[in-house]
Protein backbone atom coordinates (compact mmCIF):
# COMPACT_ATOMS: atom_id res chain seq x y z
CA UNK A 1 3.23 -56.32 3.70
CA UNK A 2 2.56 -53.44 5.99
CA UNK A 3 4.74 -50.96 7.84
CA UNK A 4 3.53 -50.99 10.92
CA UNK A 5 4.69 -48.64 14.20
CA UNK A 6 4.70 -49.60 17.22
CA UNK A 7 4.63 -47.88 20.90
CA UNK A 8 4.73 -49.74 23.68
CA UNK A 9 5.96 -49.14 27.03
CA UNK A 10 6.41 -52.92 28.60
CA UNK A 11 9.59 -54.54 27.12
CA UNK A 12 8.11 -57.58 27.05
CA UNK A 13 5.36 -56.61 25.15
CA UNK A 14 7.32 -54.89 23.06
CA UNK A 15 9.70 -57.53 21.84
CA UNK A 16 7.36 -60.32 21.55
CA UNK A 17 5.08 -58.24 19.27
CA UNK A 18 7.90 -56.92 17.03
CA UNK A 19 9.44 -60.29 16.68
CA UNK A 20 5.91 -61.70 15.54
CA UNK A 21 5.11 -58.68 13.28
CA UNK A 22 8.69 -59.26 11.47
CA UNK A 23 8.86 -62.00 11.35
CA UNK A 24 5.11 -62.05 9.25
CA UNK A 25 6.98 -59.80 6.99
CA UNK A 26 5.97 -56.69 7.86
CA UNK A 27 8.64 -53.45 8.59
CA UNK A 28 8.59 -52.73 11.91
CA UNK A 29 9.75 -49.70 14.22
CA UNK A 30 9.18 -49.61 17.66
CA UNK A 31 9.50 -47.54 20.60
CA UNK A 32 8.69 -47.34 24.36
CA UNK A 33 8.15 -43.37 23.91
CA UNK A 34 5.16 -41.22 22.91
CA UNK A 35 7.03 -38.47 21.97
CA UNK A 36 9.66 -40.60 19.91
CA UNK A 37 6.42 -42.70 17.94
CA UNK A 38 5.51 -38.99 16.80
CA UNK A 39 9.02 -38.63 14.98
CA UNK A 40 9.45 -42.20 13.63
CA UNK A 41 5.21 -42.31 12.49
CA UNK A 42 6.17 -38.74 10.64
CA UNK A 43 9.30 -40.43 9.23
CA UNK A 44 8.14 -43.45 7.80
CA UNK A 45 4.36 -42.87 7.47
CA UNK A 46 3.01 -46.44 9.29
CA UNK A 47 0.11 -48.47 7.66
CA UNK A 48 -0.61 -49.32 10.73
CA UNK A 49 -0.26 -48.33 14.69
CA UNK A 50 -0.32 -50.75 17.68
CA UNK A 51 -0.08 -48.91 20.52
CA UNK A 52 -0.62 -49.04 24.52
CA UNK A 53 -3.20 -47.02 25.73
CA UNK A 54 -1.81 -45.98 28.76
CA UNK A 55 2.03 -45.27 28.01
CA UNK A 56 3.69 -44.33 31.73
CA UNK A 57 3.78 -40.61 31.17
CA UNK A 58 0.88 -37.94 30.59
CA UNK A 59 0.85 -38.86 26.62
CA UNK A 60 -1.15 -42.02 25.74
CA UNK A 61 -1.12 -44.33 23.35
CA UNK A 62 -4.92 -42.54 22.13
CA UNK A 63 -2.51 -39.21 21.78
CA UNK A 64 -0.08 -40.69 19.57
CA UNK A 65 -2.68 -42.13 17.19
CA UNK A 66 -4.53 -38.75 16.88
CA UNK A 67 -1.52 -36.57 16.59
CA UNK A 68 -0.23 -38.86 13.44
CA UNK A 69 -3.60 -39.00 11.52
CA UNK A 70 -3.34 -35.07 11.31
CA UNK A 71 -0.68 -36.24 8.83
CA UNK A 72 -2.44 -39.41 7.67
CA UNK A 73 -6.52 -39.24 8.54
CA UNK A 74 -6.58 -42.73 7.14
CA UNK A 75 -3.85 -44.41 10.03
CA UNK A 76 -5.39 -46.85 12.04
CA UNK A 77 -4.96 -48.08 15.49
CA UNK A 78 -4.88 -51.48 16.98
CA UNK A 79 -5.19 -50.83 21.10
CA UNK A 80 -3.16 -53.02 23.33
CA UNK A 81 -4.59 -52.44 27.08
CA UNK A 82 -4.22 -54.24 30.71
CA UNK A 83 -7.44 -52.82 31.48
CA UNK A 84 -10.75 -54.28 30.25
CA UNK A 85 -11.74 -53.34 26.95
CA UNK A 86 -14.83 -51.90 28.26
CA UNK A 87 -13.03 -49.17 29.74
CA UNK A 88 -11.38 -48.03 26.89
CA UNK A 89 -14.07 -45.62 26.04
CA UNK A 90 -13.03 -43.92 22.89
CA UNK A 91 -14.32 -41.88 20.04
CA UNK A 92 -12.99 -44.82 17.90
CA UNK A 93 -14.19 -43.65 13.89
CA UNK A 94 -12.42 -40.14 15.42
CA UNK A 95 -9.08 -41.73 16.69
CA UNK A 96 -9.19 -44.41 13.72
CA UNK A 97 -9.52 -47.56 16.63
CA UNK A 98 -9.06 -50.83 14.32
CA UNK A 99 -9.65 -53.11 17.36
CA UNK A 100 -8.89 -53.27 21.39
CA UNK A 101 -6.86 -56.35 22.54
CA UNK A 102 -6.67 -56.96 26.08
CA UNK A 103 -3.66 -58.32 27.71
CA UNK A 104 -2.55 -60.73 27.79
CA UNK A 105 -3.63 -60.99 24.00
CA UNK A 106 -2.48 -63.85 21.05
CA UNK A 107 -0.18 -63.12 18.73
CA UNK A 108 -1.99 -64.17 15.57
CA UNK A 109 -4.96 -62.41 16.67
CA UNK A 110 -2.53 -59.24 16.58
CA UNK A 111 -1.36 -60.10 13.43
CA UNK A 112 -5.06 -60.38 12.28
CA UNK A 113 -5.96 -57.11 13.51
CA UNK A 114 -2.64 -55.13 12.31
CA UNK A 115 -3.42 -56.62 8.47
CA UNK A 116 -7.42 -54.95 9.32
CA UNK A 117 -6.22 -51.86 10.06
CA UNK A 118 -3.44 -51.70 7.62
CA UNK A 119 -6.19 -51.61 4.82
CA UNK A 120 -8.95 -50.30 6.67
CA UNK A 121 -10.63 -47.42 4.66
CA UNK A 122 -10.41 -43.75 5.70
CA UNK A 123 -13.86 -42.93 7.19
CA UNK A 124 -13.56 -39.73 5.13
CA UNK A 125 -13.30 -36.41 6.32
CA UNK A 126 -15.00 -35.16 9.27
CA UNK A 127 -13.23 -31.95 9.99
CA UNK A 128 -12.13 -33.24 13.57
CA UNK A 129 -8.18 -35.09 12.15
CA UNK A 130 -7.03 -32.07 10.01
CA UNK A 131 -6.47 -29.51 12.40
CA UNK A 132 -4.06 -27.62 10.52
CA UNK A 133 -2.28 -28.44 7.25
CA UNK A 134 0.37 -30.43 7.21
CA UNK A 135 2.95 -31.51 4.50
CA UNK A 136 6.10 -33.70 4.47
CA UNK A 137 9.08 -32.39 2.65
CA UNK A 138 12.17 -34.62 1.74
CA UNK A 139 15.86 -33.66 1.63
CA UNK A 140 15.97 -32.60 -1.66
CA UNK A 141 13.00 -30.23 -0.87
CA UNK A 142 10.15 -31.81 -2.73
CA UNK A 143 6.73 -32.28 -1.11
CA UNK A 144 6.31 -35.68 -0.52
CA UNK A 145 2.81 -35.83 1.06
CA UNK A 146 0.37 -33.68 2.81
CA UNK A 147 -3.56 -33.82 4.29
CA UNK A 148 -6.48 -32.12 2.34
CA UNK A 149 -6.01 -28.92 4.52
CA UNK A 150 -2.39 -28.22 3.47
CA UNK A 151 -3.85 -28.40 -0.32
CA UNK A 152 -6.77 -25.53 0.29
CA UNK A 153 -3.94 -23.41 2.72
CA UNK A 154 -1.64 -24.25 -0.65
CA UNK A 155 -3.85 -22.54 -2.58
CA UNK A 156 -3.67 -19.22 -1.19
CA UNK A 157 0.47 -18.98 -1.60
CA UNK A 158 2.72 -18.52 -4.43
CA UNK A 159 2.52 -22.28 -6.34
CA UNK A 160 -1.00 -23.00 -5.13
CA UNK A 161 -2.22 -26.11 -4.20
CA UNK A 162 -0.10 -27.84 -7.45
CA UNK A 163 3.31 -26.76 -5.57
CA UNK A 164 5.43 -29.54 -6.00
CA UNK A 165 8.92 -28.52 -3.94
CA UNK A 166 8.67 -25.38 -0.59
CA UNK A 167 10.89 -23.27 -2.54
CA UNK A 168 8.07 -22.28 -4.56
CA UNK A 169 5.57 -21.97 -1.55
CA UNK A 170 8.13 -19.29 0.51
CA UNK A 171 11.85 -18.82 0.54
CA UNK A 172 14.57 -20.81 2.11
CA UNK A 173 14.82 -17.81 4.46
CA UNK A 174 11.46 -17.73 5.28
CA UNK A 175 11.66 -21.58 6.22
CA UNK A 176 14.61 -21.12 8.41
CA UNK A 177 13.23 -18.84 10.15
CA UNK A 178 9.96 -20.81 10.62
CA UNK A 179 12.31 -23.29 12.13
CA UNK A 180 12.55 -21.40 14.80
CA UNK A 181 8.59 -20.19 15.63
CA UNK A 182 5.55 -19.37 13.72
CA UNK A 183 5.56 -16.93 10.81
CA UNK A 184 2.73 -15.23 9.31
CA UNK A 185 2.77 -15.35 5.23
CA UNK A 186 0.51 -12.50 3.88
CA UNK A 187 -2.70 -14.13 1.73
CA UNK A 188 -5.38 -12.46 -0.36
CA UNK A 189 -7.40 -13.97 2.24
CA UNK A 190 -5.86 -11.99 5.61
CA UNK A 191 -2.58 -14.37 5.31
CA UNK A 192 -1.81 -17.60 7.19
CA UNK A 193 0.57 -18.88 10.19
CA UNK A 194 3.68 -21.18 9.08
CA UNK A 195 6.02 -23.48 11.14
CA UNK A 196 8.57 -26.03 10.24
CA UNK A 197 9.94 -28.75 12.62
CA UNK A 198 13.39 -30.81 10.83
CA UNK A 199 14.03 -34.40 11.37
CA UNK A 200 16.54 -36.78 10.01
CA UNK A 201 14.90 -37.66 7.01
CA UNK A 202 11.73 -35.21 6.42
CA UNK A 203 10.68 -32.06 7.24
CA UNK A 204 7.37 -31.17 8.54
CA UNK A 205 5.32 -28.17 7.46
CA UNK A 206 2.18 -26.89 9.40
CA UNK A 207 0.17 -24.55 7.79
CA UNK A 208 -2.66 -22.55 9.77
CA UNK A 209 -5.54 -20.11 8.71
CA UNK A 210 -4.88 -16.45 10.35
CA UNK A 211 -8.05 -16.47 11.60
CA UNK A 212 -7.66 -19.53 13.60
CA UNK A 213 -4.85 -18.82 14.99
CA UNK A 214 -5.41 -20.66 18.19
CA UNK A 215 -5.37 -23.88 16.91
CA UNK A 216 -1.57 -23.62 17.22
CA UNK A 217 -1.58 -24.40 20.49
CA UNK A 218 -3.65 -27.46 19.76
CA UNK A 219 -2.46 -30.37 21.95
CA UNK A 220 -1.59 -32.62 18.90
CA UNK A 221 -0.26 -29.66 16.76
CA UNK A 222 2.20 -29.25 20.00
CA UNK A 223 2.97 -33.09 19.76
CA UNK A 224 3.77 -33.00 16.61
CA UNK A 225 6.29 -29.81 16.32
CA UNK A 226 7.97 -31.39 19.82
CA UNK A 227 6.78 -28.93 22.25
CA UNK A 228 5.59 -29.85 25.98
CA UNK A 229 1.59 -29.65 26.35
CA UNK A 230 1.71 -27.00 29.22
CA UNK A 231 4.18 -25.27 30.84
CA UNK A 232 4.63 -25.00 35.15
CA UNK A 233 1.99 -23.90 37.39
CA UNK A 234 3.36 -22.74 40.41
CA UNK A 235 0.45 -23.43 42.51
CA UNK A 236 -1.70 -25.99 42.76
CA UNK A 237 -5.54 -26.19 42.56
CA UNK A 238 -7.45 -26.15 45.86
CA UNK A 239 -10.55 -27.81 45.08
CA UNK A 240 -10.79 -30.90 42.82
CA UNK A 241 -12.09 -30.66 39.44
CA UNK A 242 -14.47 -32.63 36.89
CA UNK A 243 -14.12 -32.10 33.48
CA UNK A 244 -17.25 -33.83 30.70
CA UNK A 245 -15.85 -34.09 27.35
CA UNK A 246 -16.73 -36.84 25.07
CA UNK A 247 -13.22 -36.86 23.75
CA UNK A 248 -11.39 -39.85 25.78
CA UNK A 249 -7.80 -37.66 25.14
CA UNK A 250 -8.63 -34.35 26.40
CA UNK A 251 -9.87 -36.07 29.40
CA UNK A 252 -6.78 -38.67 30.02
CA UNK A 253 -4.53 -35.70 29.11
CA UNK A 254 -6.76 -33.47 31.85
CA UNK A 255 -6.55 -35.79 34.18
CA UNK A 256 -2.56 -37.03 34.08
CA UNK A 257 -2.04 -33.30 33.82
CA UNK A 258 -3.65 -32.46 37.06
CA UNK A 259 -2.30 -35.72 38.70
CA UNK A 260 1.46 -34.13 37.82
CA UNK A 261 0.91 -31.63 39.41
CA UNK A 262 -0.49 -33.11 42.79
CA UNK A 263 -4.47 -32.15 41.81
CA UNK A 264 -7.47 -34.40 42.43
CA UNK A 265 -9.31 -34.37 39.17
CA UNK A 266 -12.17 -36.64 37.57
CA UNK A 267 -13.37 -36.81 34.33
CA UNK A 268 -16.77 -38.21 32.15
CA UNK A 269 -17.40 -39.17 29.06
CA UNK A 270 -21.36 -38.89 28.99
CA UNK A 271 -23.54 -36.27 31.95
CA UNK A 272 -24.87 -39.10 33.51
CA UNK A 273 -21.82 -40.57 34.34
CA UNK A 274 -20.64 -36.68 35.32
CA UNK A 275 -23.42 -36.75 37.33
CA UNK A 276 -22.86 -39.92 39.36
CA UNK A 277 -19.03 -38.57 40.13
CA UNK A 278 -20.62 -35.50 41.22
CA UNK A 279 -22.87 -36.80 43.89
CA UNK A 280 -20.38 -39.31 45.13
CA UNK A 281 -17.33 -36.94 45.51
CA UNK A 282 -18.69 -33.25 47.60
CA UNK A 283 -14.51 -32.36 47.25
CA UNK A 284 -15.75 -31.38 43.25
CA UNK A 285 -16.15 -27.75 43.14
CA UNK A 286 -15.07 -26.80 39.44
CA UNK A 287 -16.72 -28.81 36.80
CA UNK A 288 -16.10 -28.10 33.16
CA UNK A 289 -18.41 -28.66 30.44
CA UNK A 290 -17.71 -29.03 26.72
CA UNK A 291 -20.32 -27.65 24.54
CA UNK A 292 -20.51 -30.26 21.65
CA UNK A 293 -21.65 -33.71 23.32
CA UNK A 294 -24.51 -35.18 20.74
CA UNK A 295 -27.43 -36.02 22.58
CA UNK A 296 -26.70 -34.75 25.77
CA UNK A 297 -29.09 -32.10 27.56
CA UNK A 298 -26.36 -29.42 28.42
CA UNK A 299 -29.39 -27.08 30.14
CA UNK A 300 -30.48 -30.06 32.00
CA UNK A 301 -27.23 -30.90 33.69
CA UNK A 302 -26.40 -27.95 34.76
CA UNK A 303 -29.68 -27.56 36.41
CA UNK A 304 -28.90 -30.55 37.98
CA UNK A 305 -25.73 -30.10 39.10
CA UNK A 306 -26.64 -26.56 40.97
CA UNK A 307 -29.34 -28.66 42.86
CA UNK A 308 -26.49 -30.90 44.15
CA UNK A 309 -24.39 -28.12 44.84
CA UNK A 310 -25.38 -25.08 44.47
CA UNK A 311 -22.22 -23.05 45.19
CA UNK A 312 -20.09 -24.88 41.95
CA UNK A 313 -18.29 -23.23 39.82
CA UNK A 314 -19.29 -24.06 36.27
CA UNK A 315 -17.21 -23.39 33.28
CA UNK A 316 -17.98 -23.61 29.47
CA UNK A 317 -15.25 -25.05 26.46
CA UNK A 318 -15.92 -25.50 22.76
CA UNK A 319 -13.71 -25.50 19.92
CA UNK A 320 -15.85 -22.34 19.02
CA UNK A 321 -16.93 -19.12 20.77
CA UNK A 322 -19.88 -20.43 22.86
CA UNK A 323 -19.55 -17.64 25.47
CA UNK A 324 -22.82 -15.93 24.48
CA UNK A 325 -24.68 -19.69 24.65
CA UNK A 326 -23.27 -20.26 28.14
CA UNK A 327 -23.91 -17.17 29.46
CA UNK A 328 -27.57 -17.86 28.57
CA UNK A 329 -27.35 -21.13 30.79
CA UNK A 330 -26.01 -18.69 33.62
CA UNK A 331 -22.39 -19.91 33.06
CA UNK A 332 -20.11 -16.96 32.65
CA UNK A 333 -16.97 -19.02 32.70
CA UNK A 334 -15.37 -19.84 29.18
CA UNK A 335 -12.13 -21.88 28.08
CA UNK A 336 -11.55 -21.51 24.11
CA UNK A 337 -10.32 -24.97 23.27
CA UNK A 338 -7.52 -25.38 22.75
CA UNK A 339 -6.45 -24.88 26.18
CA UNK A 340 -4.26 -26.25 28.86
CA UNK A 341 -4.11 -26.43 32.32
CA UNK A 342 -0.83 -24.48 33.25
CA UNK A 343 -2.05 -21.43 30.99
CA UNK A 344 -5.66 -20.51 30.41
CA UNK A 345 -7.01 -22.82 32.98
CA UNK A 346 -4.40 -21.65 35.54
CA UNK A 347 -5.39 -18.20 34.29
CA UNK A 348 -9.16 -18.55 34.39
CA UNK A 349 -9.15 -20.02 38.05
CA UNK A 350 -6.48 -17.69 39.38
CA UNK A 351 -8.51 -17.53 42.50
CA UNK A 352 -8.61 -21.18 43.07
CA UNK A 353 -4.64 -21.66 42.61
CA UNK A 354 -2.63 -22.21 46.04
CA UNK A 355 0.72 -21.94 46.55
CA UNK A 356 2.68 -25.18 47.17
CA UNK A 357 3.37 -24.17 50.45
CA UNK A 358 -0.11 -23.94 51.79
């Protein structure tokens, strides 16, 4: 049978599900955490996840399942939700959704959909999972897994891509002091950035190109070495916020973000949907726009949203540098993703940050 994690906030939930799972045979590990489903899905590699899309903290269920198939592209996701199904709008071949079960939901049909997704194929590679390279190392030091980025990043250290143990990728000392922060090992190619989180029974190994450096501070690169998405901001936002991304967690992540920190902030999957929460709310004054959104007229919006309101402040993101692109749409405005709200956003809109006491 299948090993199969799951998160789930509601204790109820929780222990009804885990009983059923078991007692179908599968191994089961549970948890009511997001940040604790990162260390047990590293740990014991799931077949499967069933997780809660909206877990009571800033880190969804949506998180957790695309921070774990940077190790394992081919995990997939059965979505437990109070809210209609319908409203789960997700980028589900990207996050690996199986199904969506609403709640309350039957237990077989669970069952049914955690054997799916427990042999559901890998869609193959698309670039977006494998953010960096990632390998699992047991105790004894022996590489014990790792995604189809960690094997070309292999190949450009001592022991290539056939490496089978770390100790003949870099030295012990090398790793400890990864432990502790990034480290930049010297390549033929301009060298790459290496960091190592320990847990009780693995060790994790991200590997990243030096000349994409940035993707470091990739949200689910964060989540999976343990650090906090964004640090304090110790103002808030003045003027409420709208952010179109076709990426359902950068825009729940956005949005809880915001809400932490006491700032009215909306979010849109598609323009025309930006659009409608554009005319309905005149409190918007910042909307950001991601670059890549298939068959979506980019020039065309933001025409559209200078008619409404012509004094907004628009702002361009892309995974790439798109500065030139935007500036030709009259945007000069530019977040490199990845990028949070408490640094570069903070940084970028320094002029729109109050203090707490105003």
């Amino acid at each position: 049978m299948a090993r199969v994690l799951v998160v789930e906030d509601e204790e109820r939930y929780r222990e009804v599900v885990c009983r059923y799972l078991t007692l179908q045979g599968h191994e089961v590990h549970d948890t009511a955490d997001a940040e604790r489903a990162i260390v047990l899905g590293l740990e014991h590699q799931p077949d499967a996840l069933v997780a809660d899309w909206m877990l009571r903290n800033s880190v969804h269920g949506l998180h957790v399942a695309e921070a774990l198939r940077v190790a394992d592209p081919g995990l997939h996701t059965v979505v437990v939700t109070g809210f209609p199904a319908s409203d789960v709008t997700v980028d589900a071949a990207r996050v690996g959704i199986s199904e969506i079960l609403e709640k309350p939901f039957d237990v077989e049909a669970l069952g049914r959909a955690v054997v799916h997704a427990a042999v559901a194929p890998d869609a193959g590679p698309d670039g977006e999972e494998e953010v960096v390279g990632l390998l699992l190392v047991d105790a004894s030091g022996a590489i014990v897994r790792g995604n189809r980025a960690a094997s070309t990043l292999l190949a450009e250290l001592p022991g290539g891509a056939a490496a089978a143990r770390m100790s003949e990728v870099v030295s012990e000392a090398r790793l400890a002091e990864a432990a502790t922060g990034w480290i930049e090992a010297p390549t033929e190619s301009g060298g790459l950035w290496l960091r190592v989180r320990k847990l009780d029974s693995v060790t994790v190994v991200l590997l990243c190109a030096g000349s994409q450096g940035w993707r470091r501070e990739d949200p689910r690169v964060r989540m999976l070495l343990g650090l906090p998405l964004g640090g304090a901001i110790d103002g808030v936002f003045r003027d409420a916020m709208l952010l179109v991304d076709d990426s359902a967690s950068v825009r729940d992540t956005f949005v809880a973000q915001l809400a932490h920190r006491r700032c009215s902030a909306r979010a849109a999957g598609r323009h025309g949907d930006a659009l409608d929460l554009f005319r309905a709310d005149p409190t918007i004054r910042v909307v950001i726009l991601d670059w890549a959104m298939p068959g979506e007229d980019l020039r065309n919006t933001v025409a559209q949203l200078r008619e409404i309101r012509p004094e907004v402040r628009l702002v361009g993101t892309s995974g790439g540098d798109r500065t030139a692109e935007f500036a030709e749409l009259g945007i000069g405005d530019f977040l490199l993703k990845p990028w949070t709200v408490a640094g570069e956003l903070a940084t970028l809109l320094g002029d729109e940050v109050s203090s707490r006491g105003e």
